[in-house]
Protein backbone atom coordinates (compact mmCIF):
# COMPACT_ATOMS: atom_id res chain seq x y z
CA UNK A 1 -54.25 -87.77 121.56
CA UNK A 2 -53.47 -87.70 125.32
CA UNK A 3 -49.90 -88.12 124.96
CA UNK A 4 -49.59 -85.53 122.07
CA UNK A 5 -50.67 -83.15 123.86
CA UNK A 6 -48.94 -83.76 126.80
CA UNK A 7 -45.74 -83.61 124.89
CA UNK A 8 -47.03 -80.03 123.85
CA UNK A 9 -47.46 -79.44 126.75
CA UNK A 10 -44.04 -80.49 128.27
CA UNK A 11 -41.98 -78.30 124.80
CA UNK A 12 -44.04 -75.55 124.99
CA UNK A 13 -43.13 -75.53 129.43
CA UNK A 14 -39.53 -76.04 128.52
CA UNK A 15 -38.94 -73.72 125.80
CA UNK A 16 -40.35 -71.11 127.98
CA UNK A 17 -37.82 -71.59 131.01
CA UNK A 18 -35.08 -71.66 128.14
CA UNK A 19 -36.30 -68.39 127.33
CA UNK A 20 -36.87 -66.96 131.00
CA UNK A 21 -33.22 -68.97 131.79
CA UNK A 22 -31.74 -66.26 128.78
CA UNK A 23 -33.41 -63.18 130.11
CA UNK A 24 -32.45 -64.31 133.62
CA UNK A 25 -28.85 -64.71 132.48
CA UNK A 26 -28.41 -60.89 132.24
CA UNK A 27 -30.93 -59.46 134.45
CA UNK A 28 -27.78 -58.27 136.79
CA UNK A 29 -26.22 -55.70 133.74
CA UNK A 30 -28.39 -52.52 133.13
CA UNK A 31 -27.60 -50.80 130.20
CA UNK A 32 -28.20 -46.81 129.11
CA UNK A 33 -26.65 -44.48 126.97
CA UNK A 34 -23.60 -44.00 127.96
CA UNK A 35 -23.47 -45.85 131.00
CA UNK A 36 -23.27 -49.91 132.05
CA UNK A 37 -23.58 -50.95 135.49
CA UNK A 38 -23.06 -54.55 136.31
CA UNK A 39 -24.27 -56.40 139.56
CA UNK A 40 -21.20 -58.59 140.45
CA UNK A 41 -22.58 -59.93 143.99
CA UNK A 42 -20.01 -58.58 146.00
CA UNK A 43 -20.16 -54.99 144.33
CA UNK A 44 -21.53 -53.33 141.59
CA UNK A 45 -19.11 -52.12 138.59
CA UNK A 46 -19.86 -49.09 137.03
CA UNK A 47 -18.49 -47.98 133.44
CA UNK A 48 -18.85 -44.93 131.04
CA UNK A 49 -18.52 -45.08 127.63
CA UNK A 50 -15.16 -44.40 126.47
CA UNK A 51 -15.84 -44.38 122.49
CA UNK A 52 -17.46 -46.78 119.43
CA UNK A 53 -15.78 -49.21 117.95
CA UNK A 54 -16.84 -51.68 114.91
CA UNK A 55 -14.14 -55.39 115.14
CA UNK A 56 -13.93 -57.64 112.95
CA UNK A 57 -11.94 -60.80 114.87
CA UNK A 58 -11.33 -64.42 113.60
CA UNK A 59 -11.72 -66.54 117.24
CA UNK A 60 -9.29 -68.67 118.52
CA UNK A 61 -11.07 -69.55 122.06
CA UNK A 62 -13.91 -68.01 124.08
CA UNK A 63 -16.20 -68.93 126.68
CA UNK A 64 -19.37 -68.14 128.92
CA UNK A 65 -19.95 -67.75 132.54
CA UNK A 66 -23.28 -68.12 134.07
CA UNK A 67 -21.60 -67.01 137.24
CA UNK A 68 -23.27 -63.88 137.95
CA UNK A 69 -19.90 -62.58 139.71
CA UNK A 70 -18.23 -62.43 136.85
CA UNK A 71 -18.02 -58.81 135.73
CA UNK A 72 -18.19 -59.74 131.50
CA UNK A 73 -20.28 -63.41 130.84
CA UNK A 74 -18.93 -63.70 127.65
CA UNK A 75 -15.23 -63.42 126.34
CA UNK A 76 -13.48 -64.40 123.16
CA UNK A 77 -10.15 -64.70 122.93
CA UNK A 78 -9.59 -63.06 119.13
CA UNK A 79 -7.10 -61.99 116.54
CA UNK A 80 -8.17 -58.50 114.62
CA UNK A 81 -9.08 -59.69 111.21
CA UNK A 82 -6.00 -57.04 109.95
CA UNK A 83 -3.63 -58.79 111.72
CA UNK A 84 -5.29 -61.91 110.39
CA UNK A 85 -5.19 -60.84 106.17
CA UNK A 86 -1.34 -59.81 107.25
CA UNK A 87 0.28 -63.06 108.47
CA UNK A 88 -2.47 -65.32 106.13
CA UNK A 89 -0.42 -63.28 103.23
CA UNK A 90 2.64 -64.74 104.21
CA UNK A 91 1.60 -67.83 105.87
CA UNK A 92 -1.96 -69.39 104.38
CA UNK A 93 -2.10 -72.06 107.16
CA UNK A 94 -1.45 -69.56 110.33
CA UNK A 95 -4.17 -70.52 112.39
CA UNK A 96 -2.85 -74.17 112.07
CA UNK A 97 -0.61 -74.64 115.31
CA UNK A 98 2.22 -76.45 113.13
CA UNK A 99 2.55 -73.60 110.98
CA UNK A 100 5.43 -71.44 110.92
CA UNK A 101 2.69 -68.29 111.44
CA UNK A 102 1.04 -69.72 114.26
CA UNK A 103 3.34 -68.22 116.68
CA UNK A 104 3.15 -64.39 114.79
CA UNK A 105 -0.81 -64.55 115.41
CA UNK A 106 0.49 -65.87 118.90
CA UNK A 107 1.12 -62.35 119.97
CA UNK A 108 -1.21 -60.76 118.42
CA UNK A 109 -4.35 -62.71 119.67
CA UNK A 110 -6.25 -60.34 122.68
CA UNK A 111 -8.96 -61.20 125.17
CA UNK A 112 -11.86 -59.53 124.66
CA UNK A 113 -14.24 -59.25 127.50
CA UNK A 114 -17.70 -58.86 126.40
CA UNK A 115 -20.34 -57.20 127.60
CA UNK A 116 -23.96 -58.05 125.35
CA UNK A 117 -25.72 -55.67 125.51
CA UNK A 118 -28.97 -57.76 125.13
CA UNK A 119 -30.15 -61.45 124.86
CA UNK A 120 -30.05 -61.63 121.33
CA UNK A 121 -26.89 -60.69 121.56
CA UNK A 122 -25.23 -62.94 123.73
CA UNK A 123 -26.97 -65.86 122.01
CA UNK A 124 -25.21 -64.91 118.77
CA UNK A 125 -21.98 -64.63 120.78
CA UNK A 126 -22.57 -68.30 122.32
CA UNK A 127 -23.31 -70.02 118.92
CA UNK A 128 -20.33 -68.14 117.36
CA UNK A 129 -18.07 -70.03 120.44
CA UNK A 130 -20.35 -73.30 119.90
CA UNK A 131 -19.41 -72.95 116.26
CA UNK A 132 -15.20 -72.11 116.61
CA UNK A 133 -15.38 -75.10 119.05
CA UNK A 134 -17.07 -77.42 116.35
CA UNK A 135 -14.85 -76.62 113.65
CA UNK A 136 -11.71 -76.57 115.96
CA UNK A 137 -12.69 -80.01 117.14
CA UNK A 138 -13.12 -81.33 113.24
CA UNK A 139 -10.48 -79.17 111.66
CA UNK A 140 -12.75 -77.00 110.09
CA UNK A 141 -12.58 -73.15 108.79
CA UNK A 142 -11.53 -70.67 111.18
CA UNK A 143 -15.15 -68.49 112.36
CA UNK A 144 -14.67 -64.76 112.39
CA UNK A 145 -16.74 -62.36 114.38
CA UNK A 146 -18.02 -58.59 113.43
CA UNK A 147 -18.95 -56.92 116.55
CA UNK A 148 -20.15 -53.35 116.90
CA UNK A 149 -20.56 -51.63 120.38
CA UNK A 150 -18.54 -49.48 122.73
CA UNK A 151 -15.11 -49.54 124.77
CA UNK A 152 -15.87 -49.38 128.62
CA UNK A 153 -14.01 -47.43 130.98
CA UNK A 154 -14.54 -48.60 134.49
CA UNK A 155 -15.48 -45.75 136.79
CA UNK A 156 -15.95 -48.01 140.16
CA UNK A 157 -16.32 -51.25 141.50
CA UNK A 158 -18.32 -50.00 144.91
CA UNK A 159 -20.02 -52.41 147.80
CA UNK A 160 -23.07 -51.50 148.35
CA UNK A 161 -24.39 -50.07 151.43
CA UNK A 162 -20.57 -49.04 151.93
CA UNK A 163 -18.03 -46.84 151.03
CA UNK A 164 -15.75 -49.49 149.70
CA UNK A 165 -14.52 -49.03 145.96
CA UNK A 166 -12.76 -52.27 144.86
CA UNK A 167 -11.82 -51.07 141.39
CA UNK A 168 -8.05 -50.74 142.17
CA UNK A 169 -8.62 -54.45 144.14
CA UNK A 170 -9.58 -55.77 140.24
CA UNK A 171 -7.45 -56.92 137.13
CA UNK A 172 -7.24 -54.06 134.68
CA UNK A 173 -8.98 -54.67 131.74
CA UNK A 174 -10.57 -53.42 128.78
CA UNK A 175 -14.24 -54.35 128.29
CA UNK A 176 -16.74 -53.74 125.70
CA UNK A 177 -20.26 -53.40 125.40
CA UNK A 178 -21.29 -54.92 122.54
CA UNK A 179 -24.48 -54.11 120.44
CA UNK A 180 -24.34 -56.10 117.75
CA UNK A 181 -22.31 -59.74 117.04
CA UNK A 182 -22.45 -61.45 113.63
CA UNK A 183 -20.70 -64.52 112.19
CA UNK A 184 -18.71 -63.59 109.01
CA UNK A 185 -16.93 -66.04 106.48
CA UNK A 186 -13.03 -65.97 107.51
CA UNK A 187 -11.69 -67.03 104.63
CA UNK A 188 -13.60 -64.75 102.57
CA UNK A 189 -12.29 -62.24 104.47
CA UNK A 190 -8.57 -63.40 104.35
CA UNK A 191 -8.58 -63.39 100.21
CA UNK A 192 -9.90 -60.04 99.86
């Protein structure tokens, strides 16, 4: 009886640092209407909301940075799912890198740098990478991703406690907040 409830004791400890470890993960982004300001270490980035935007994108890489420099944590590198239904028309096997089409959805893929706008919503976005990575690995479907949120514009890039803007110092780059991220069938998509 000891040990059972020690074990309790240790999963009900560790499931709660997983969950301050995810709040923690974002703590340095603040969020308001139409306004994000992100704490990169060196300088805080500040963006206004250019405009709202509802993507759908089937994934072909992404990633997540627990580096709390990094301006976006999350990115996924993603072809728009028109693009997508246009070269799967012509070439069903596309997203295979032997195919013919491979190198059409080539140019088309973008980076999208990602912005969540809350917890729940980068653990979507990190299970939708776990998922493309699973499915790359074993040859499985292709996972799309429907994302709702805003484009960005940055307005600075300032040091604090100076009067040092680095924004023209930084890659230009489009990022999005993003409000809502949800898995969506790919090939379902593709045969509509």
């Amino acid at each position: 009886m000891k040990t059972i409830l020690s074990l309790i004791v240790v999963a009900l400890v560790a499931s709660g640092l997983h969950v301050y470890r995810t709040r923690d993960s974002l703590k340095h982004i603040t969020v308001e209407s139409n306004a994000v300001a992100v704490d990169a270490g060196g300088y805080v980035v500040k963006f206004s909301v250019l405009g709202e935007f509802r993507e759908t994108h089937m994934l072909f890489g992404g990633a997540y940075s627990k580096d709390k420099s990094s301006i976006n944590p999350i990115w996924l590198s993603g072809l728009g799912i028109v693009d997508a239904k246009d070269i799967y028309a012509r070439y069903p096997d596309f997203h295979r890198c032997s195919s013919t089409g491979s190198s059409l959805a080539k140019d088309k893929v973008e980076d999208l740098n990602l912005i969540p706008a809350d917890t729940s919503v980068l653990k979507e976005l990190k299970i939708s990478i776990k998922e493309f990575e699973e499915n790359f690995a074993n040859r499985g479907d292709r996972v799309c991703v429907a994302l709702i949120g805003k484009t960005l514009s940055m307005q600075s890039a300032e040091v604090p406690g100076q009067n040092i803007d680095m924004k023209n110092h930084l890659q230009p780059r489009i990022f999005r907040l993003i409000n809502s991220s949800q898995r969506v069938n790919c090939k379902s998509l593709l045969d509509k």
